[in-house]
Protein backbone atom coordinates (compact mmCIF):
# COMPACT_ATOMS: atom_id res chain seq x y z
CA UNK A 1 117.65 -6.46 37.15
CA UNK A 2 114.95 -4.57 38.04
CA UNK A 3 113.53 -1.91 36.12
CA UNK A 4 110.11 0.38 36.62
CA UNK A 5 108.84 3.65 37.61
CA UNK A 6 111.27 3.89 41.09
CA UNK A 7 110.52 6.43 43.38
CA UNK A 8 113.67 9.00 43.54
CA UNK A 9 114.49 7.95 46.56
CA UNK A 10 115.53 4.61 45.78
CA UNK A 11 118.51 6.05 43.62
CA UNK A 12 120.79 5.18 46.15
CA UNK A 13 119.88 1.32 45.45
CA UNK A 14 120.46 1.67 42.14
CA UNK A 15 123.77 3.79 42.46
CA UNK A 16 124.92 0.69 45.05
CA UNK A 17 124.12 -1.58 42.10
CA UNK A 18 126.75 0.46 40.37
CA UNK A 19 128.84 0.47 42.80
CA UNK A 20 129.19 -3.29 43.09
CA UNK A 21 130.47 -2.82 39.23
CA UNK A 22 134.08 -3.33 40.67
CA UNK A 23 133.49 -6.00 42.83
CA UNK A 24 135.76 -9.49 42.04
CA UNK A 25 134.30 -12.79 41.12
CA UNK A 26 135.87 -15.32 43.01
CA UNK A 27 137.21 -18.55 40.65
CA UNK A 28 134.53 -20.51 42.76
CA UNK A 29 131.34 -18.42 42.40
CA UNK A 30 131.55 -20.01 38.82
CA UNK A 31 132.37 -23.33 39.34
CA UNK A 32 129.59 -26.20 38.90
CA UNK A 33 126.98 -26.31 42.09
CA UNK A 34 128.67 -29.95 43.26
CA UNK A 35 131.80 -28.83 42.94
CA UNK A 36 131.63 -25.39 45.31
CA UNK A 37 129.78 -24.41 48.13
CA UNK A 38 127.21 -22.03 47.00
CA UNK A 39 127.82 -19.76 49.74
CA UNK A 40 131.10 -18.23 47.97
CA UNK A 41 129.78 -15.39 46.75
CA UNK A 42 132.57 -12.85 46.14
CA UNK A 43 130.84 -10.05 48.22
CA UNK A 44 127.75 -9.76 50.65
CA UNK A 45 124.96 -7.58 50.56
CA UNK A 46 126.90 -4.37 51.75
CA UNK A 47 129.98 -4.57 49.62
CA UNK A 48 132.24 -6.71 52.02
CA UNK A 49 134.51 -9.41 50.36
CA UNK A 50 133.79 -12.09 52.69
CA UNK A 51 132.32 -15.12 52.27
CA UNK A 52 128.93 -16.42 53.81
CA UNK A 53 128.07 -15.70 57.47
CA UNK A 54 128.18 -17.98 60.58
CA UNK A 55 124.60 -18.34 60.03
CA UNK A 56 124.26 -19.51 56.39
CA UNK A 57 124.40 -16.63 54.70
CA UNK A 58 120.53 -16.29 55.26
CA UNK A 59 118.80 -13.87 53.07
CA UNK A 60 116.12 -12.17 55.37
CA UNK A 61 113.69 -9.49 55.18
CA UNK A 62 116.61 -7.25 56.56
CA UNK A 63 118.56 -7.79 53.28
CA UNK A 64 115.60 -6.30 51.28
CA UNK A 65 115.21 -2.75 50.63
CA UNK A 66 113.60 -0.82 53.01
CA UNK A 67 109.64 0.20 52.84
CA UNK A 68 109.91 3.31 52.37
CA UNK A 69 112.13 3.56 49.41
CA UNK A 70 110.77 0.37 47.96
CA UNK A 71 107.88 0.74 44.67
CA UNK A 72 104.87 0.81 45.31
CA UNK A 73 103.16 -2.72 45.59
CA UNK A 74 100.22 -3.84 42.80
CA UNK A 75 97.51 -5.41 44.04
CA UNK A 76 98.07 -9.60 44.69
CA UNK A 77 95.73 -11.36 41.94
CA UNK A 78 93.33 -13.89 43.99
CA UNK A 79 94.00 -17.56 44.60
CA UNK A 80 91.73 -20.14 43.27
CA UNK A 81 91.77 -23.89 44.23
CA UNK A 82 89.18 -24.87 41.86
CA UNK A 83 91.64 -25.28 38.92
CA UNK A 84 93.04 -28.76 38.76
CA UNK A 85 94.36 -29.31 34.97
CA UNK A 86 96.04 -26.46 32.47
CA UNK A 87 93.71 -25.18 30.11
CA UNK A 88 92.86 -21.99 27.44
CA UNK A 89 90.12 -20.62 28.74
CA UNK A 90 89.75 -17.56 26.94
CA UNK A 91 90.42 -15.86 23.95
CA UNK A 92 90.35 -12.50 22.61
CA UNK A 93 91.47 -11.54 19.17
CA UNK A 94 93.04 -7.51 20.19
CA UNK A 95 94.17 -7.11 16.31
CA UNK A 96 94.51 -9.39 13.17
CA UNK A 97 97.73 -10.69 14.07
CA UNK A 98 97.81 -10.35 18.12
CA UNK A 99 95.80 -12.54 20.23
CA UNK A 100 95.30 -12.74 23.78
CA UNK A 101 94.89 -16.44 25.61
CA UNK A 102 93.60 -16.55 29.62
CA UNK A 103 95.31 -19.65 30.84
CA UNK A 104 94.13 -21.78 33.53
CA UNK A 105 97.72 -22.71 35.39
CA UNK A 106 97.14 -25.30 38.64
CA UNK A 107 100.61 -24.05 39.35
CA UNK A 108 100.07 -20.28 39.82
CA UNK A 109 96.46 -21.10 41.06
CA UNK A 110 94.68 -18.57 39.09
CA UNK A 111 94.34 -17.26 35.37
CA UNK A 112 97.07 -15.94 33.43
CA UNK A 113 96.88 -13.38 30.42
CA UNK A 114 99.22 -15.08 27.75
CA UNK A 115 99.37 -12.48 24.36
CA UNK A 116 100.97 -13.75 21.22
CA UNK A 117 102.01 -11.58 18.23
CA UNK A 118 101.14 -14.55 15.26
CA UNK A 119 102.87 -15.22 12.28
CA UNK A 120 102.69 -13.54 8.85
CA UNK A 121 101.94 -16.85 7.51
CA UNK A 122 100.64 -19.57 9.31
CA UNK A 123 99.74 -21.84 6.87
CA UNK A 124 102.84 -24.62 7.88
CA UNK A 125 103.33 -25.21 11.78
CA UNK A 126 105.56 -22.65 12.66
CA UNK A 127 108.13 -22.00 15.67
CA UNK A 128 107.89 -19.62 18.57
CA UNK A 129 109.62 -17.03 20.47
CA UNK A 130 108.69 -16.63 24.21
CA UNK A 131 109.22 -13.39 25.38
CA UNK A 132 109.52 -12.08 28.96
CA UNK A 133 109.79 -8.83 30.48
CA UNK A 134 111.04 -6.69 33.44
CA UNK A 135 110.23 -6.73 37.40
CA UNK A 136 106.64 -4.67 36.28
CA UNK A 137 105.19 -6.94 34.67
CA UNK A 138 101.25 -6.32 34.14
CA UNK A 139 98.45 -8.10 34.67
CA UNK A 140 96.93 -6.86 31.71
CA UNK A 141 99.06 -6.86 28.67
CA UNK A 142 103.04 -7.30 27.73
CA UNK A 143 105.74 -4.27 28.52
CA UNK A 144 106.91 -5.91 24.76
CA UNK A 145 103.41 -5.37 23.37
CA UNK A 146 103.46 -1.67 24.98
CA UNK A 147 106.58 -0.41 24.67
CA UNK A 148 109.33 -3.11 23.42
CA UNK A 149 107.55 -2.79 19.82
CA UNK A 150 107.20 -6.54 19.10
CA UNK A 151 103.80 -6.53 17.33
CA UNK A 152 105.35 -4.31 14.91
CA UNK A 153 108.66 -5.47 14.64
CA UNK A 154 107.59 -9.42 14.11
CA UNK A 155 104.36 -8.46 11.37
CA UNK A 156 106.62 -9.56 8.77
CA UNK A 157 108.44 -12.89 10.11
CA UNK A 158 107.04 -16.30 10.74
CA UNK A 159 107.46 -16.74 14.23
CA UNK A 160 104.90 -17.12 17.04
CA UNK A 161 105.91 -14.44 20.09
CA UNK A 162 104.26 -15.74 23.25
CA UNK A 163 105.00 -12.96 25.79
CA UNK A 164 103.25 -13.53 29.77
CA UNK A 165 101.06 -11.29 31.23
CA UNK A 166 102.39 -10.53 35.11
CA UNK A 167 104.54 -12.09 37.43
CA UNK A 168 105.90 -9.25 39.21
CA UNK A 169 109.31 -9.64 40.82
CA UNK A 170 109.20 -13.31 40.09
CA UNK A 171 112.08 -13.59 37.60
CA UNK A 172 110.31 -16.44 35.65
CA UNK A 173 111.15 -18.66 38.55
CA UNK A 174 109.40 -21.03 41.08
CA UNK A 175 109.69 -19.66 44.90
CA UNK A 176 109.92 -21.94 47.81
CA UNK A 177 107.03 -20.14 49.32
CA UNK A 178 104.22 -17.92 48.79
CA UNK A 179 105.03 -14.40 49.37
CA UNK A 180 102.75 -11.86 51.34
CA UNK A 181 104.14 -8.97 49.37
CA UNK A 182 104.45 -10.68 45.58
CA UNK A 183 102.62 -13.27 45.72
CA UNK A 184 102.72 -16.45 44.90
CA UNK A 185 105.62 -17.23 42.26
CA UNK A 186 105.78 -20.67 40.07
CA UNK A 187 106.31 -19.43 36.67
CA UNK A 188 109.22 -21.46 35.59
CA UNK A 189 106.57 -25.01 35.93
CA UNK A 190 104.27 -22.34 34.25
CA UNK A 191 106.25 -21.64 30.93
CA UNK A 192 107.96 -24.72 30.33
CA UNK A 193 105.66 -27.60 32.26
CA UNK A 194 101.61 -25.67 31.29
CA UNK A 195 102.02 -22.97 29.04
CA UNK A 196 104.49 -24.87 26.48
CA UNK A 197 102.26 -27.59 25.14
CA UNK A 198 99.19 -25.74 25.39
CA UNK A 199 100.49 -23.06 23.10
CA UNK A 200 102.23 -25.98 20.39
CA UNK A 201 98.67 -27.28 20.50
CA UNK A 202 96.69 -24.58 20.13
CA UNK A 203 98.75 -22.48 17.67
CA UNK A 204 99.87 -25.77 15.73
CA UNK A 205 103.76 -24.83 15.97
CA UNK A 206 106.13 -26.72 14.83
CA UNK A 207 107.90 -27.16 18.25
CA UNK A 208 110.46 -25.31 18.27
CA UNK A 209 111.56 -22.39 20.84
CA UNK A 210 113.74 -19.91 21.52
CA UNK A 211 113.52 -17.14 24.56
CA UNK A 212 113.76 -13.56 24.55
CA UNK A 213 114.21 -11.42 27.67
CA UNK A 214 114.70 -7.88 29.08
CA UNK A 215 115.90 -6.72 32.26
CA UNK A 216 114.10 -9.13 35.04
CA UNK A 217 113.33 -11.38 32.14
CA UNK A 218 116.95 -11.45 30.71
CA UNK A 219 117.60 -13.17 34.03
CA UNK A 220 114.54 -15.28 33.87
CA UNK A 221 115.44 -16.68 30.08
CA UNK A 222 118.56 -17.26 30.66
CA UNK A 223 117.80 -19.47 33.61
CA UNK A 224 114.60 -21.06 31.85
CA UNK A 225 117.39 -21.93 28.85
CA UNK A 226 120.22 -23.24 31.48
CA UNK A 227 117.79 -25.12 33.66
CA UNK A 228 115.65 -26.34 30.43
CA UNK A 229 118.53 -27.15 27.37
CA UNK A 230 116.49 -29.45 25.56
CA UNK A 231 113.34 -27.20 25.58
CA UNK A 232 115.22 -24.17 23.83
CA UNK A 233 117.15 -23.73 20.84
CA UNK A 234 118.61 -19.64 21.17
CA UNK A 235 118.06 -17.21 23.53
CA UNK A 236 118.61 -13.44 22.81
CA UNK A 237 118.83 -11.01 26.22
CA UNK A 238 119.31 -7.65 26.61
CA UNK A 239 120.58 -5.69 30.25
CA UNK A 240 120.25 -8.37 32.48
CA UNK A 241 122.48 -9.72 35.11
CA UNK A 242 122.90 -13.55 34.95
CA UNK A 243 124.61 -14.94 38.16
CA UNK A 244 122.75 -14.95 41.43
CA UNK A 245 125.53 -15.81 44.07
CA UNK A 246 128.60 -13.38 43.13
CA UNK A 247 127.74 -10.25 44.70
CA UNK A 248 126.46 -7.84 42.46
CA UNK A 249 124.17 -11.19 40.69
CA UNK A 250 123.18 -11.30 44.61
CA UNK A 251 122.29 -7.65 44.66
CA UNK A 252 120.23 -7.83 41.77
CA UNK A 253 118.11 -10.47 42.96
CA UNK A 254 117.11 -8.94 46.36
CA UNK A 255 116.71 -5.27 44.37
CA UNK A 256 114.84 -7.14 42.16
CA UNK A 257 112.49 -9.33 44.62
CA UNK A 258 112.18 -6.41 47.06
CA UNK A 259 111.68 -3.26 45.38
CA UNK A 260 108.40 -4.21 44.88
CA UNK A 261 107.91 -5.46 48.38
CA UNK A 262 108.56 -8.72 48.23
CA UNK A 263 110.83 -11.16 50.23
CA UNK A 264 113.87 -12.71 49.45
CA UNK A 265 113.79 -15.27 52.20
CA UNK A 266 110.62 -16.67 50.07
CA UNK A 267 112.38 -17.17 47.03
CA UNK A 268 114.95 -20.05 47.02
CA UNK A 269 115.57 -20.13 50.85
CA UNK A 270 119.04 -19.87 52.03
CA UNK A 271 121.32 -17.67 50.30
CA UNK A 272 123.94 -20.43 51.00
CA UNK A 273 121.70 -23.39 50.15
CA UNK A 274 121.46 -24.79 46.46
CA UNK A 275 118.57 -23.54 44.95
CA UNK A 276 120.68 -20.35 44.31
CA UNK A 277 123.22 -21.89 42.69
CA UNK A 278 120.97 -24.23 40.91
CA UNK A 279 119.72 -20.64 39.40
CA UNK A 280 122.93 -19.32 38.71
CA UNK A 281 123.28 -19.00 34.80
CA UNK A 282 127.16 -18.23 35.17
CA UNK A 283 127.68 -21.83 37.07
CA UNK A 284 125.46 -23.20 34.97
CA UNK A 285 126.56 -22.36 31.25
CA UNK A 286 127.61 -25.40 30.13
CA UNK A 287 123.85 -25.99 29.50
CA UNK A 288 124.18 -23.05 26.40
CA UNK A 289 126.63 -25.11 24.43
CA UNK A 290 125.36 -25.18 21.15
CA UNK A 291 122.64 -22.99 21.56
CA UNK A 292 122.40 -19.66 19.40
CA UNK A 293 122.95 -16.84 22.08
CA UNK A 294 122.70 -13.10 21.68
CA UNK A 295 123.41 -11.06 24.82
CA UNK A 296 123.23 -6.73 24.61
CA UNK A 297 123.50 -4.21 27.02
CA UNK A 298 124.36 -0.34 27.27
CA UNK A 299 126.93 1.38 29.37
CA UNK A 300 124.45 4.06 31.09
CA UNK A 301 125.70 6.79 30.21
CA UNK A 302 122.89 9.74 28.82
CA UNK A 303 121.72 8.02 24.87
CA UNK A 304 120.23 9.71 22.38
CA UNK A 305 117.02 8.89 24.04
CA UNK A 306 117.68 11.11 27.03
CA UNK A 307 117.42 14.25 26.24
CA UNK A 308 117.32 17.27 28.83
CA UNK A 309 113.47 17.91 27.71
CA UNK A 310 112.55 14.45 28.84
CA UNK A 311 109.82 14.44 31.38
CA UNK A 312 111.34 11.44 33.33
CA UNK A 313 114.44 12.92 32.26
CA UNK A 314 116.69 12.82 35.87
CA UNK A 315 115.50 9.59 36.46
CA UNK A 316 115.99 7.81 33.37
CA UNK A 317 119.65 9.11 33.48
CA UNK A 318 120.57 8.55 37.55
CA UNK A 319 118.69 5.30 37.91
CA UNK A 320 118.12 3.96 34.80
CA UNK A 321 122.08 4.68 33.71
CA UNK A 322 123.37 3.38 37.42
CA UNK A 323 121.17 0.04 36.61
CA UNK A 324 122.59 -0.26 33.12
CA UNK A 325 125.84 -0.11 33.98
CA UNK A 326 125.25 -2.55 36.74
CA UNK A 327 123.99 -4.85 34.09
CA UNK A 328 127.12 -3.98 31.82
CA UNK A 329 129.02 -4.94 34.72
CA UNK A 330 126.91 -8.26 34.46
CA UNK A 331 126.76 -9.00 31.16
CA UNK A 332 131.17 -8.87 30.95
CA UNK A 333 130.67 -11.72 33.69
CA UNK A 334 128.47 -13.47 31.24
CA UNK A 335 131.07 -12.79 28.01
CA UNK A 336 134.06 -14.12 30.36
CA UNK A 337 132.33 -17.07 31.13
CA UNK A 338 131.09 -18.40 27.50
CA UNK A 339 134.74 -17.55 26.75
CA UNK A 340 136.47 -19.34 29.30
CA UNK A 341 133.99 -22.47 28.46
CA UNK A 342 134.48 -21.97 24.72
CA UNK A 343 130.82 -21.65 23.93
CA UNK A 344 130.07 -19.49 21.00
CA UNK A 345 128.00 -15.89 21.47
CA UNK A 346 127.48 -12.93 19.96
CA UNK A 347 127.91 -9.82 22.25
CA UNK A 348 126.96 -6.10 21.57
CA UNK A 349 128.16 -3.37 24.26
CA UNK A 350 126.08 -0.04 23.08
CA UNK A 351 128.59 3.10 24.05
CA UNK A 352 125.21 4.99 25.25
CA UNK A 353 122.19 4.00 26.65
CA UNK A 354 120.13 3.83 30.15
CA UNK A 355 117.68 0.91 30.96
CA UNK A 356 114.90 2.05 29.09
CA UNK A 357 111.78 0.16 26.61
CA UNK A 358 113.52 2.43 23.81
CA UNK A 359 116.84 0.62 23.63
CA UNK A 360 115.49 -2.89 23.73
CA UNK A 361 112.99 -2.02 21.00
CA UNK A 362 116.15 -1.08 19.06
CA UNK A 363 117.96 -4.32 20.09
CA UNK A 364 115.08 -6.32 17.80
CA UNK A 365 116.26 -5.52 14.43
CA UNK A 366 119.89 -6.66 15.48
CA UNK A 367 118.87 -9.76 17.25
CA UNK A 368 117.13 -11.39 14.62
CA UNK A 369 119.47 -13.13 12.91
CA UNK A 370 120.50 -14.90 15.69
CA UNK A 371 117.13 -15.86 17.06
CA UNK A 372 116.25 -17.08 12.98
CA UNK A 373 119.35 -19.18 13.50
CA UNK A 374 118.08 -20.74 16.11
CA UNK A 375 114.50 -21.27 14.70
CA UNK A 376 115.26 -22.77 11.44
CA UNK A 377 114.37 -19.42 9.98
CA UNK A 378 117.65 -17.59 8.42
């Protein structure tokens, strides 16, 4: 899901994300990627029931939204090809317990700003929480260090919180190609194959990880922890959308990759070719058994939070409610899923609430125990 400052315009994307609340997921846009074709999707890009088109089910530039209702785009970091092995090559201490890394990644061919909120006690090797965030992700800093109140909320608990600096529109995933509007996208070898054992190394943890994600980066973990089972031990997400070949998981995607200009044909090729299925958490759950899993979302409708004096008041409520209830929509996918597979999760549906910083700040405190679970911790 994406989530950001949209201009007004592009309410009527997010109100078609609602829209697609009602659409039906067909028994086979959750079966196992060998087992269905992965162009079943249960409904295409404008709402229609069928199945993929004569020509693939492409996903072009013409499924994207258009220019001018799209974000507008941040500048591409530059490309280096002078870095040939993952390294820390900076570090700047921004308070006593919250340090910022620059990472050299041969994957993403530059540097990467990597923050980490450390633990109250670091005195035994300790495990970590990596943390990523919606389809804005800066350059410069965390939307969790910011806004989702994790420096604060982890002071007291013994957990290393690595949250990723940028990545905008990439979902925490690798692309098939570079994009001209984006950028170039390889995070997932980033987080699990660089970032992973330079941050056990350097912060002497005890190897042990669980994910956390919001919006965008609900998607991303929950794809990191389907696609990487031995690497994670929980995950906890809050108003994301988890499928990527039923419709409205479809949707999300190209809102997602193209709100911010981007391309979807650049991100795992054809719509009906594996790579989206491979990315599909819904087909792919089997991978959470036995993990600890905590999944939240909203319904949209005005929270306590969204009061009539608010500056971004008509925006939080018409876009940022018609994207949370998109992700509601999403998340009940998710719940019927585990179910049907037996795989044990806790679920909280919030009454009120838009897609907003405010309510996943909130989520924290009820999180926790199932991320401790996870991390040897409770």
């Amino acid at each position: 899901m994406f989530i950001g400052s949209i201009r007004a315009a592009s309410g009527v994307v997010a109100i078609s994300l609602a829209a697609l609340v009602a659409l039906p997921v067909a028994p086979s846009a959750l079966a196992a990627p060998d087992t269905a074709s992965s162009g079943s999707a249960s409904g295409s890009l404008d709402g229609s029931s069928g199945g993929a088109s004569s020509g693939g089910g492409s996903v072009s530039s013409g499924s994207t939204i258009p220019g001018p209702l799209q974000n507008e785009h941040p500048p591409l970091p530059a490309l280096r090809d002078d870095i040939a092995t993952a390294g820390i090559v900076g570090e700047e201490r921004k308070s006593e317990q919250l340090v910022r890394f620059t990472v050299a990644s041969p994957a993403l061919r530059r540097t990467v700003g990597v923050e980490v909120a450390l633990p109250r006690d670091n005195s035994v090797p300790r495990p970590s929480i990596y943390a990523l965030e919606g389809v804005d992700a800066g350059e410069d800093t965390s939307g969790w260090v910011t806004m989702g109140g994790v420096p604060k909320f982890f002071a007291d608990k013994n957990v290393n919180v690595v949250m990723v600096n940028g990545g905008v529109s990439g979902m925490y995933t690798d692309w098939d190609r570079a994009d001209p509007g984006v950028g170039l996208h390889k995070w997932e070898t980033f987080v699990t194959g660089e970032l992973s054992p330079l941050m056990d190394a350097r912060l002497k943890t005890n190897g042990v990880k669980s994910l956390m994600g919001a919006s965008m980066g609900a998607q991303g973990a929950m794809m990191l922890a389907t696609r990487h089972p031995e690497m994670y031990r929980g995950i906890a997400v809050f108003s994301g959308c988890y499928s990527t070949t039923d419709g409205l998981g479809r949707l999300s995607v190209l809102a997602t990759v193209s709100s911010r200009g981007g391309d979807p044909a650049n991100v795992w090729g054809e719509f009906a070719g594996p790579e989206w299925a491979a990315h599909d958490s819904l087909r792919n759950a089997e991978a959470l058994r036995g993990k600890d899993i905590y999944v939240s979302v909203a319904s949209g409708l005005p929270g306590r939070y969204e009061t009539p004096d608010l500056a971004d008041y008509s925006r939080r409520v018409v876009i940022g409610g018609s994207i949370e209830a998109a992700a509601n929509a999403c998340t009940h996918r998710l719940q019927s899923r585990l179910r049907d597979l037996n795989i044990p999760a806790t679920f909280d549906f919030e009454p009120r609430g838009t897609h907003a910083w405010i309510y996943w700040e909130n989520q924290l405190s009820k999180a926790w125990p199932t991320l401790a679970r996870s991390l040897g911790l409770a």
